[in-house]
C-alpha atoms as a PDB file:
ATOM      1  CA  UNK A   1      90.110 103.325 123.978  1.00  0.00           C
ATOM      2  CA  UNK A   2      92.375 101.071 122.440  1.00  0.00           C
ATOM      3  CA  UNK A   3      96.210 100.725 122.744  1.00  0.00           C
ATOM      4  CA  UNK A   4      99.227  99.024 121.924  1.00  0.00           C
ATOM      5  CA  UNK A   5     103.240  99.337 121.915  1.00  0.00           C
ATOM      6  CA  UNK A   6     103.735 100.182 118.763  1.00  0.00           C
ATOM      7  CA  UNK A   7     104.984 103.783 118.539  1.00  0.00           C
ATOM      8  CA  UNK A   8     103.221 103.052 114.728  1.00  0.00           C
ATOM      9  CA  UNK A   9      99.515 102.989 116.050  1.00  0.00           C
ATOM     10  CA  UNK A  10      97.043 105.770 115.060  1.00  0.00           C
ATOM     11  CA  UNK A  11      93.756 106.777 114.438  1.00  0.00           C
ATOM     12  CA  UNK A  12      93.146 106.673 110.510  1.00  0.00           C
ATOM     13  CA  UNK A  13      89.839 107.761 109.457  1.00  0.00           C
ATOM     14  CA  UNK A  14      86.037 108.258 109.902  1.00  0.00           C
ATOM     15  CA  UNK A  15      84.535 105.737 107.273  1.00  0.00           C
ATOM     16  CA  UNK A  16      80.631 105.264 106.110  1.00  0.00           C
ATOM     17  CA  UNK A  17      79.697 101.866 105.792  1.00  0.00           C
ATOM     18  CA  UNK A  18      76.855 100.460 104.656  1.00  0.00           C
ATOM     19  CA  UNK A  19      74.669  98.243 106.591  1.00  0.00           C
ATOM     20  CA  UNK A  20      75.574  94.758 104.535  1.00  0.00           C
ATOM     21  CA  UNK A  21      79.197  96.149 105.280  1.00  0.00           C
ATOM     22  CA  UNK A  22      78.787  95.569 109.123  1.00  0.00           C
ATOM     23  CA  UNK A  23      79.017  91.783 110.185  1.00  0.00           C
ATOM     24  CA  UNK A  24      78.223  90.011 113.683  1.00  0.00           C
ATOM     25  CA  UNK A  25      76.444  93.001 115.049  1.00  0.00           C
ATOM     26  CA  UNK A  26      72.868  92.643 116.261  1.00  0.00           C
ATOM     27  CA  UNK A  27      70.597  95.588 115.552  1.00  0.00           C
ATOM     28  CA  UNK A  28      67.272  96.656 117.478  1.00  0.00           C
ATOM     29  CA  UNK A  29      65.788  97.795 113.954  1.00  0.00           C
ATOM     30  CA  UNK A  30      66.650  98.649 110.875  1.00  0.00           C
ATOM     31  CA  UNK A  31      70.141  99.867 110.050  1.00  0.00           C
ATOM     32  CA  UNK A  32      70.572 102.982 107.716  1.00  0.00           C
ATOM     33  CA  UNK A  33      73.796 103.865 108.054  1.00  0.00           C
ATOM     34  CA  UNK A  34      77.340 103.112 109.906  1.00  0.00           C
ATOM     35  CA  UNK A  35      79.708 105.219 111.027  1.00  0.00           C
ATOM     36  CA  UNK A  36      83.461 103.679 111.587  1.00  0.00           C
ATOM     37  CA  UNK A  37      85.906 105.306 113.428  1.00  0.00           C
ATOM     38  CA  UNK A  38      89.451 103.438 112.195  1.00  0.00           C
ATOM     39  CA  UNK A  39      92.410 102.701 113.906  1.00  0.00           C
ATOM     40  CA  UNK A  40      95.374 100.626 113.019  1.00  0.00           C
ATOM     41  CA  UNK A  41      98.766 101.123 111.973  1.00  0.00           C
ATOM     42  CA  UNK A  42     100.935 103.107 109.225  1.00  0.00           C
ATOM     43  CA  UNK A  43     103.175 101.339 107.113  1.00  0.00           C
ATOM     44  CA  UNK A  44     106.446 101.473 109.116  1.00  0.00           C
ATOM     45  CA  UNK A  45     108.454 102.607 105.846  1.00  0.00           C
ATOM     46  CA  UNK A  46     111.841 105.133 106.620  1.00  0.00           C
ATOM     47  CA  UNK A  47     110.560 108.666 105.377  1.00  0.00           C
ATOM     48  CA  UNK A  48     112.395 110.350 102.960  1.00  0.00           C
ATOM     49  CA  UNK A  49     112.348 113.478 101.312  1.00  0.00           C
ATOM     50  CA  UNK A  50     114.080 114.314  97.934  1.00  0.00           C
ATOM     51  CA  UNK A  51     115.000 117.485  96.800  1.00  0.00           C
ATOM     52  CA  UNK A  52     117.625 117.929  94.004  1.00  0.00           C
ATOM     53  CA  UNK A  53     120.044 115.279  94.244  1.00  0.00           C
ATOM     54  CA  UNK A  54     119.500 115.525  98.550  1.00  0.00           C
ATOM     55  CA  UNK A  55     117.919 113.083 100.445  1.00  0.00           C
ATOM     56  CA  UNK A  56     116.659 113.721 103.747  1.00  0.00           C
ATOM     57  CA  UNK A  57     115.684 110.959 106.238  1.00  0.00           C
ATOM     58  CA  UNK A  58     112.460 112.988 107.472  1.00  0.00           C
ATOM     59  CA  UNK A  59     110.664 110.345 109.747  1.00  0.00           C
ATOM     60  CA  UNK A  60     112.532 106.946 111.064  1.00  0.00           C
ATOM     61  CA  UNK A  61     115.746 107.588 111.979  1.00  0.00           C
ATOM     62  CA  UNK A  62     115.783 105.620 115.549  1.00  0.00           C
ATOM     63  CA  UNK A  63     114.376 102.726 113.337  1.00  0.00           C
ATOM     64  CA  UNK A  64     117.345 103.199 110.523  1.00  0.00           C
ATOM     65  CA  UNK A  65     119.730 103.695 113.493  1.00  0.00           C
ATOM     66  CA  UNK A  66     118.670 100.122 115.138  1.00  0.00           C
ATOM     67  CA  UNK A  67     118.424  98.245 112.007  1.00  0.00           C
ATOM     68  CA  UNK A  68     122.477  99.686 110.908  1.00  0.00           C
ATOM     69  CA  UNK A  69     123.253  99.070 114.788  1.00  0.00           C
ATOM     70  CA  UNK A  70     122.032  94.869 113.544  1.00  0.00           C
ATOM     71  CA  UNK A  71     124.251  94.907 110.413  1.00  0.00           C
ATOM     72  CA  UNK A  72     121.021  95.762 108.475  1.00  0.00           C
ATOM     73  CA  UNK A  73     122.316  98.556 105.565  1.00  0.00           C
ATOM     74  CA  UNK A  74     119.381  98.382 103.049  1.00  0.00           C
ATOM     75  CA  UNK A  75     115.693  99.224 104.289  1.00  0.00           C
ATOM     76  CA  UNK A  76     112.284 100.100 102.044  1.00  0.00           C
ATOM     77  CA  UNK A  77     111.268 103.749 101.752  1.00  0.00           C
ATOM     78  CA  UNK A  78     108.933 106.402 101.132  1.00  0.00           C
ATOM     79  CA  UNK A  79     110.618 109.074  98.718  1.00  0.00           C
ATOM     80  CA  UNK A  80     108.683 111.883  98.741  1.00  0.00           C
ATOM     81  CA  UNK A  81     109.993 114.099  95.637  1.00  0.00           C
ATOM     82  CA  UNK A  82     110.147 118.052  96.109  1.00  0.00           C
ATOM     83  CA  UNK A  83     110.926 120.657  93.089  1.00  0.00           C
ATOM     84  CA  UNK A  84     111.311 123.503  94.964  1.00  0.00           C
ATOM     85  CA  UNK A  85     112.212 124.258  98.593  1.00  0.00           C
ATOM     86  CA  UNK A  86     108.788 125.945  98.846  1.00  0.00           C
ATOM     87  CA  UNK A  87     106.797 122.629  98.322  1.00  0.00           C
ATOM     88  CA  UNK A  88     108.458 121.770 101.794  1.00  0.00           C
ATOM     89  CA  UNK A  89     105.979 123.107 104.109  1.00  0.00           C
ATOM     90  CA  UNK A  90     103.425 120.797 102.728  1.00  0.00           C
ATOM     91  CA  UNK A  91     105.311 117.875 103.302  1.00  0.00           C
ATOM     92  CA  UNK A  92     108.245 118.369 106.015  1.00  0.00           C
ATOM     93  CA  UNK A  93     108.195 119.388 109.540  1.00  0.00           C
ATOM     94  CA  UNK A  94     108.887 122.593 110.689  1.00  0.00           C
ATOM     95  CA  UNK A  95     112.197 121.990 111.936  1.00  0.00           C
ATOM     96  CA  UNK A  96     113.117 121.576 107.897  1.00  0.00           C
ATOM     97  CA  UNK A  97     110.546 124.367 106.687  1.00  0.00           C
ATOM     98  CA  UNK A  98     112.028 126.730 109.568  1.00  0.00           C
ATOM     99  CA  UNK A  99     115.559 126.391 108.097  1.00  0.00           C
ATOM    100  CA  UNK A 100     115.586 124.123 104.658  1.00  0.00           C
ATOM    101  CA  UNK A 101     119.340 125.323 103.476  1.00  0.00           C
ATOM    102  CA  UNK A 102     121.052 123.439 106.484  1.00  0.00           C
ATOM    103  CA  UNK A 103     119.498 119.943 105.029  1.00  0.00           C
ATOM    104  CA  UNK A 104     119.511 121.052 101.343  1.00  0.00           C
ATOM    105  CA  UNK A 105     121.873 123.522 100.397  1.00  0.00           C
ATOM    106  CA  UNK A 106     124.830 123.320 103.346  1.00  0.00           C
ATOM    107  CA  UNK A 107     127.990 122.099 102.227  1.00  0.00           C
ATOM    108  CA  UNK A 108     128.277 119.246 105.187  1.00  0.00           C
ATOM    109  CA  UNK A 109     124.037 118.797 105.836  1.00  0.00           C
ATOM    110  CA  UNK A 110     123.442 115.945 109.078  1.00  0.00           C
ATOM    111  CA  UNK A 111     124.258 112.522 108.195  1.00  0.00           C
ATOM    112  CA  UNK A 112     123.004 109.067 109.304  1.00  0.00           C
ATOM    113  CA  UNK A 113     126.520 108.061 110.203  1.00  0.00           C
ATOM    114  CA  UNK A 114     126.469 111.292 112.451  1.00  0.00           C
ATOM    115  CA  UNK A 115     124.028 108.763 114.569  1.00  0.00           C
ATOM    116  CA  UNK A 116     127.039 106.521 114.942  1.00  0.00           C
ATOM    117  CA  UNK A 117     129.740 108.875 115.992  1.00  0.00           C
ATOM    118  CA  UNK A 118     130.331 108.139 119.982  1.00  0.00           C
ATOM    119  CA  UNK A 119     131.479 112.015 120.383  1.00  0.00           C
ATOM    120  CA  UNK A 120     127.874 113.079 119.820  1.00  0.00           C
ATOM    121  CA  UNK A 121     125.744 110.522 120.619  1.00  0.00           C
ATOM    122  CA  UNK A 122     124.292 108.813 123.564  1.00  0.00           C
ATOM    123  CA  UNK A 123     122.747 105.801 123.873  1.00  0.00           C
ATOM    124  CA  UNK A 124     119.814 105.917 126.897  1.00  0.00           C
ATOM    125  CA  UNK A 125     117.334 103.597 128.367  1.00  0.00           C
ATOM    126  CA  UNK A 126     113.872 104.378 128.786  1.00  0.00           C
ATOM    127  CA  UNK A 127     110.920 102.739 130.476  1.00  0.00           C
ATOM    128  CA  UNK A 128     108.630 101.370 128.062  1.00  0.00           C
ATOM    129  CA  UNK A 129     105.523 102.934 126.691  1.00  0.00           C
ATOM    130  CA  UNK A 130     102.711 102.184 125.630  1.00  0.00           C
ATOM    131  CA  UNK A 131     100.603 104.587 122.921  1.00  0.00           C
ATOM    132  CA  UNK A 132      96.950 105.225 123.470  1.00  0.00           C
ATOM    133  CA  UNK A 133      94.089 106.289 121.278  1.00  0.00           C
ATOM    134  CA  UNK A 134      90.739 107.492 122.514  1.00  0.00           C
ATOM    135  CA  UNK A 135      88.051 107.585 119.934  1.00  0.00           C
ATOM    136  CA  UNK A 136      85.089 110.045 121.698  1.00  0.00           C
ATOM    137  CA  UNK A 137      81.766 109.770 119.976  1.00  0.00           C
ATOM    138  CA  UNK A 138      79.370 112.669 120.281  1.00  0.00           C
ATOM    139  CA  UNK A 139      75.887 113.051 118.762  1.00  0.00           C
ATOM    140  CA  UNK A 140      72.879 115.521 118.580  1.00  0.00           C
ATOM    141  CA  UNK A 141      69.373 115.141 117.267  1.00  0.00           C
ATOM    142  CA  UNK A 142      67.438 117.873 116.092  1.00  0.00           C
ATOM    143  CA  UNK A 143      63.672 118.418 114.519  1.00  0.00           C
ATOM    144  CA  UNK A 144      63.332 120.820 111.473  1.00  0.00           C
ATOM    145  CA  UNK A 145      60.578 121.380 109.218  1.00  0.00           C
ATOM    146  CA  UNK A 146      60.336 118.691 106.702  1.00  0.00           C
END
């Protein structure tokens, strides 16, 4: 198990190493292979996705809300591009997918400002969490005919 505070923290990937890849570990014979199981932490970046001349902030808007709230009004970015609408069930959630004129097409789409308006939004505290990620291993040997 492994965990941390970061709302950022994941599990990333099953890797093969090789053995000369694997350092301070001790084997009781000879190595052939290692499996890694990785975990870390994405890059952090706002989330954007582009369609037209639209931008929609897809992922991080509680991060772009706290860094406006600390006078911050320029932040890095991940722009992922779209041609068409259709392209957006690869790439968006289905909140967007479900209904993609309201954030594209609509006259008056959801703004980040929206965020700051104190009509229609409420500021709450929560307790503090912490995010954990359990990595299960499972194996199975088997004898077949050579």
């Amino acid at each position: 198990m492994f965990r941390s505070v970061s709302n950022d923290f994941r599990f990333h990937d099953v890797a093969m190493l090789r053995p000369d890849q694997l350092s301070g570990y001790t084997s009781h014979g000879p190595v052939t292979g290692v499996v890694g199981l990785v975990v870390g932490f994405g890059s952090n970046f706002l989330s954007v996705i582009k369609v037209g001349k639209r931008l929609l902030l897809h992922n991080g808007c509680h991060r772009a809300c706290a860094l406006r709230a600390l006078g911050v009004t320029h932040a890095p970015c991940v722009i992922t591009p779209a041609a068409t609408l259709d392209e957006l069930e690869v790439i968006a959630k289905s909140s967007v997918v479900k209904d993609p004129d309201h954030y594209f097409r609509s006259h008056r789409p959801p703004l980040l400002q929206d965020s700051f308006d104190p009509e229609i939004r409420k500021s709450l505290i929560t307790d503090k969490l912490e995010r954990i990620i359990e990595v299960i291993h499972n194996s199975r040997e088997y004898m077949v005919p050579a």
